[in-house]
N, C-alpha and C. Protein backbone atom coordinates (compact mmCIF):
# COMPACT_ATOMS: atom_id res chain seq x y z
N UNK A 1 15.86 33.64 -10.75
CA UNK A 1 15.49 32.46 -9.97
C UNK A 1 16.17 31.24 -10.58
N UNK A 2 16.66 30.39 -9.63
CA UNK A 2 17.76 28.88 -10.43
C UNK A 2 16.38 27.83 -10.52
N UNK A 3 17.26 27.28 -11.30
CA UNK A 3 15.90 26.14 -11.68
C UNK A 3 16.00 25.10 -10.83
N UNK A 4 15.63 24.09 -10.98
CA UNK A 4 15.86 22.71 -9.62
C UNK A 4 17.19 22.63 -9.90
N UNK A 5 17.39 22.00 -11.15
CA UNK A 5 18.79 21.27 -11.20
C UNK A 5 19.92 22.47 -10.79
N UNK A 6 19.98 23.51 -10.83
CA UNK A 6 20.91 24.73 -10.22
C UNK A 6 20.81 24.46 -8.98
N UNK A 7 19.74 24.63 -8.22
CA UNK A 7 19.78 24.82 -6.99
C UNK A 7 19.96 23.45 -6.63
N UNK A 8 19.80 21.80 -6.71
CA UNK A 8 20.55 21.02 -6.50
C UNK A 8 21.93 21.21 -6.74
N UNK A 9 22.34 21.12 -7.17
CA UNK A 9 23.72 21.11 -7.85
C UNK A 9 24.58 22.05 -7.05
N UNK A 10 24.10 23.19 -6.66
CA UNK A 10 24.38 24.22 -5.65
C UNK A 10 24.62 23.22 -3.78
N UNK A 11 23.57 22.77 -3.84
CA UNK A 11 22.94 22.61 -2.52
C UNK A 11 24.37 21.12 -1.82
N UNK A 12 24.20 20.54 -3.69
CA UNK A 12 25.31 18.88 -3.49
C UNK A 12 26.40 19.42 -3.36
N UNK A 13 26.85 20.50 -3.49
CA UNK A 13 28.43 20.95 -3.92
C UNK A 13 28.59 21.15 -2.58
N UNK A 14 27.89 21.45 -1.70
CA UNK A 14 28.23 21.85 -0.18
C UNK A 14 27.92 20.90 0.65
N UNK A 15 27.84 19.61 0.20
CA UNK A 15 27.75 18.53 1.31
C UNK A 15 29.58 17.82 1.01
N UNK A 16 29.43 16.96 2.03
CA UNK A 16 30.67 16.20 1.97
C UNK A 16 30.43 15.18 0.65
N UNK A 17 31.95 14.47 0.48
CA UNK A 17 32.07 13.55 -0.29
C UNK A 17 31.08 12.13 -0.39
N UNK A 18 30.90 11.72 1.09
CA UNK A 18 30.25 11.05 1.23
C UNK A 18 28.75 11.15 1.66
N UNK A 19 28.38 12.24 1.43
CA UNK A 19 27.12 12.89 1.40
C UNK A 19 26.61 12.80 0.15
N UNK A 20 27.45 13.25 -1.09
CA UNK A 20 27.30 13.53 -2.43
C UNK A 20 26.92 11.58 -2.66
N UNK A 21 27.89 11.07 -2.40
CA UNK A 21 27.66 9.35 -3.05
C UNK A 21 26.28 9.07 -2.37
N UNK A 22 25.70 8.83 -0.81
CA UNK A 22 24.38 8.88 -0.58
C UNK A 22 23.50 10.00 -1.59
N UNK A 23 23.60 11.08 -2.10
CA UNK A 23 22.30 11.58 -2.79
C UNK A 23 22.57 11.38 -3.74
N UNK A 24 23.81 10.61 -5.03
CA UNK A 24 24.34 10.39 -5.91
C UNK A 24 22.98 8.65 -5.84
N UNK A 25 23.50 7.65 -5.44
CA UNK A 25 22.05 6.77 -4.75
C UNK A 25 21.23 6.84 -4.55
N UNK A 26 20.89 8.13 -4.50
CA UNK A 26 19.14 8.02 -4.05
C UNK A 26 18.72 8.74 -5.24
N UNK A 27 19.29 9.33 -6.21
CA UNK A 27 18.69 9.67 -7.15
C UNK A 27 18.45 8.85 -7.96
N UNK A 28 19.66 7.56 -8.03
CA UNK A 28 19.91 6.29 -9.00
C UNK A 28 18.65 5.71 -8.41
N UNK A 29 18.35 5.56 -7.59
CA UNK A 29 17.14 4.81 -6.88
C UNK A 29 15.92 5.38 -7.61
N UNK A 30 16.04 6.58 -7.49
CA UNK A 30 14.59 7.37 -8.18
C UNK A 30 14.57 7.37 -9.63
N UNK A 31 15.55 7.02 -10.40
CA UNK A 31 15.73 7.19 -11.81
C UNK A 31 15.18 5.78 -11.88
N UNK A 32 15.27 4.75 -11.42
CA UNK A 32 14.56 3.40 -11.68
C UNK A 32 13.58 2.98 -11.65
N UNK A 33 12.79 2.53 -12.93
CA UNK A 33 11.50 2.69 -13.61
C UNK A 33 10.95 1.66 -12.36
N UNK A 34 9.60 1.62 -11.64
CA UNK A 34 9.45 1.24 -10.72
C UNK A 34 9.31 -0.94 -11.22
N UNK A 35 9.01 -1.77 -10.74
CA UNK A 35 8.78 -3.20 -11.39
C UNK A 35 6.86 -3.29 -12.19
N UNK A 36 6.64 -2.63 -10.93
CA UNK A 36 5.40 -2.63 -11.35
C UNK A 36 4.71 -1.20 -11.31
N UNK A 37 4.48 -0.47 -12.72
CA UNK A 37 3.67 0.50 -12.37
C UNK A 37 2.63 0.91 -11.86
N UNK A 38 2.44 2.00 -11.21
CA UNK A 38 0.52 1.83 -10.69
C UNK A 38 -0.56 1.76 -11.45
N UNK A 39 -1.04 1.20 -11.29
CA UNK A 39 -2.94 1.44 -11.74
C UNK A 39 -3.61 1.97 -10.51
N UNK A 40 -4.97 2.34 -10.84
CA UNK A 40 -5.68 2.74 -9.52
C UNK A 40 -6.38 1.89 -10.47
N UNK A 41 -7.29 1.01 -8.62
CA UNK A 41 -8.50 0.31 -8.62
C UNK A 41 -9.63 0.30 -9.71
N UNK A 42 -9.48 -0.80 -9.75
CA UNK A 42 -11.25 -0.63 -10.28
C UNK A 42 -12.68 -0.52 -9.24
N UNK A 43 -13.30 0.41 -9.94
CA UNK A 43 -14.44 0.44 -9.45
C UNK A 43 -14.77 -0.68 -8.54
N UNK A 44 -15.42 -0.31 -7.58
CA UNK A 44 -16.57 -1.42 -6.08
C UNK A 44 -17.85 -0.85 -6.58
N UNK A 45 -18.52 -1.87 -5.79
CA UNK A 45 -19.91 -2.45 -5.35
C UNK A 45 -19.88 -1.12 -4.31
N UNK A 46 -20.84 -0.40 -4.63
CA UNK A 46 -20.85 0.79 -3.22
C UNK A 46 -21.70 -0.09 -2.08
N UNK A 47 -21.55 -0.01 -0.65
CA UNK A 47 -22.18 -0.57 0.03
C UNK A 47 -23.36 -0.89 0.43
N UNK A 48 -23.92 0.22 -0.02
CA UNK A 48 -25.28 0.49 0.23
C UNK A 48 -25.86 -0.76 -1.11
N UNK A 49 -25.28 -1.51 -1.74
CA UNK A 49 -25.89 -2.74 -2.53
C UNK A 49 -25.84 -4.12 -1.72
N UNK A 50 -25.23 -3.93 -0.62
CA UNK A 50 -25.40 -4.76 0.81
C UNK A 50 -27.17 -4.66 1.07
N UNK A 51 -27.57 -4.11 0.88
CA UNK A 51 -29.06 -4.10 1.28
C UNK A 51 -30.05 -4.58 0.58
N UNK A 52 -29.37 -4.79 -0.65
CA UNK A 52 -30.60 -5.50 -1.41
C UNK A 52 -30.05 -6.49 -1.53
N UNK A 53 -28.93 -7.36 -1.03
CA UNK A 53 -28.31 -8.75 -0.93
C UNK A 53 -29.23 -9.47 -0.53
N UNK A 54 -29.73 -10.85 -1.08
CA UNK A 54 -30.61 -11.53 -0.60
C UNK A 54 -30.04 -13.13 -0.71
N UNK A 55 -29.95 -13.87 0.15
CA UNK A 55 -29.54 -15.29 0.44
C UNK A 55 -30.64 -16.10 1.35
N UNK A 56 -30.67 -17.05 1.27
CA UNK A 56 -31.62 -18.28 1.79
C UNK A 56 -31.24 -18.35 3.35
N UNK A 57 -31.96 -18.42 4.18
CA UNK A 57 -31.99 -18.68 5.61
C UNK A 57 -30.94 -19.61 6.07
N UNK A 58 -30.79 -20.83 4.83
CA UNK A 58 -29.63 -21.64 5.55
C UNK A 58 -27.95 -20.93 5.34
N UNK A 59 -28.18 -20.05 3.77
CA UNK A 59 -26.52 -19.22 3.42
C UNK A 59 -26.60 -18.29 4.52
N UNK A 60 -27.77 -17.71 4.78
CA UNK A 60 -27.34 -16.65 6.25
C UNK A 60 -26.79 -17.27 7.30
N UNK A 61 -27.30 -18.75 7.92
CA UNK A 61 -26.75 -19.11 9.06
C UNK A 61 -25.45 -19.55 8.96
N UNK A 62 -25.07 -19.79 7.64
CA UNK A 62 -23.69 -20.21 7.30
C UNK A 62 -22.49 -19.07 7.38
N UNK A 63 -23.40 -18.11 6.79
CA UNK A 63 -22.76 -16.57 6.69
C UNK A 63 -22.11 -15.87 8.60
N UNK A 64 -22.98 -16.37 9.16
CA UNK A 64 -23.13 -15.87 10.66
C UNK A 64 -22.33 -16.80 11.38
N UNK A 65 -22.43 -18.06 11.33
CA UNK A 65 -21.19 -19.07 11.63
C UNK A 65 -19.97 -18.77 11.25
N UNK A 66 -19.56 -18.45 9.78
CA UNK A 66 -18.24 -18.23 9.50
C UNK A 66 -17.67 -16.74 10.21
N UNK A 67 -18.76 -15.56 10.21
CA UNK A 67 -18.50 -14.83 11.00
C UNK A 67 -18.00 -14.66 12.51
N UNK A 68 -18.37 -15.15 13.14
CA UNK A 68 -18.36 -15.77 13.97
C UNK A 68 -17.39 -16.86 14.57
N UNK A 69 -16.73 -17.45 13.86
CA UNK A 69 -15.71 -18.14 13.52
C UNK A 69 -14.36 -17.45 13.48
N UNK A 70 -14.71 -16.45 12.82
CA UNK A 70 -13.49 -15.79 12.72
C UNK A 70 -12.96 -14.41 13.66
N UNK A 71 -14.23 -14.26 14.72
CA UNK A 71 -13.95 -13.21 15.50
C UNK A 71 -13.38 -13.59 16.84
N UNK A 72 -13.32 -15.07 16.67
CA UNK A 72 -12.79 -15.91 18.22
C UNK A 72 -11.47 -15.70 18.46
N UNK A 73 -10.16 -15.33 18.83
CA UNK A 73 -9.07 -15.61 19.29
C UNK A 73 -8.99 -16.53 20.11
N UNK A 74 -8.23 -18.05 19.92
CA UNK A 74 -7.56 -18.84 20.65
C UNK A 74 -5.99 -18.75 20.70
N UNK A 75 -5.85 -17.92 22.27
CA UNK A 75 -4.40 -17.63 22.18
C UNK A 75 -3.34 -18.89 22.64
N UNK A 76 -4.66 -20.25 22.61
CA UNK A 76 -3.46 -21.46 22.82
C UNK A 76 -3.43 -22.17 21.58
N UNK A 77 -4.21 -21.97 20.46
CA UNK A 77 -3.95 -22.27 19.44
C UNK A 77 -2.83 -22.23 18.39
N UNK A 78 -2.37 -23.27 17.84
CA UNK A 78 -0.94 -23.07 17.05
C UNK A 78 -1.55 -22.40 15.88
N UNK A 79 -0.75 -20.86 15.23
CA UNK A 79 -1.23 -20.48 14.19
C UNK A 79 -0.36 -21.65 12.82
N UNK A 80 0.43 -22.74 13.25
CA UNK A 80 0.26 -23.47 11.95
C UNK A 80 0.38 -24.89 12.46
């Protein structure tokens, strides 16, 4: 059984010239350490802590206004 790099190497030898320079590029592409590596997330608030949220009658109506606010589309409105 060939290992990757055999069976690449096999696979590039049978493309054209200008086949080889595109996967010759895309490997240079993949050899480049990315700018920013990943992290995964930190931990959330699971939702279900939505339920024991507690705010004052006037932050709710404020809460429900801004909601509300933001579900309107004005399609004659300039977005700037």
């Amino acid at each position: 059984m060939a290992t990757t790099a055999e069976e690449l190497h096999t696979m590039i030898d049978h493309l054209s010239a200008q086949d080889q320079e595109r996967m010759l590029a895309y490997a240079r592409e993949l050899a480049q350490p990315q700018p920013y590596p990943h992290t995964p997330l930190p931990p959330g608030t699971p939702g279900s802590a939505i339920a024991d949220l507690r705010v004052s009658p006037e932050g709710g109506e404020a809460m429900e206004r801004a909601l509300e606010d933001c579900e309107r589309i004005d399609p004659d409105e300039d977005p700037f």
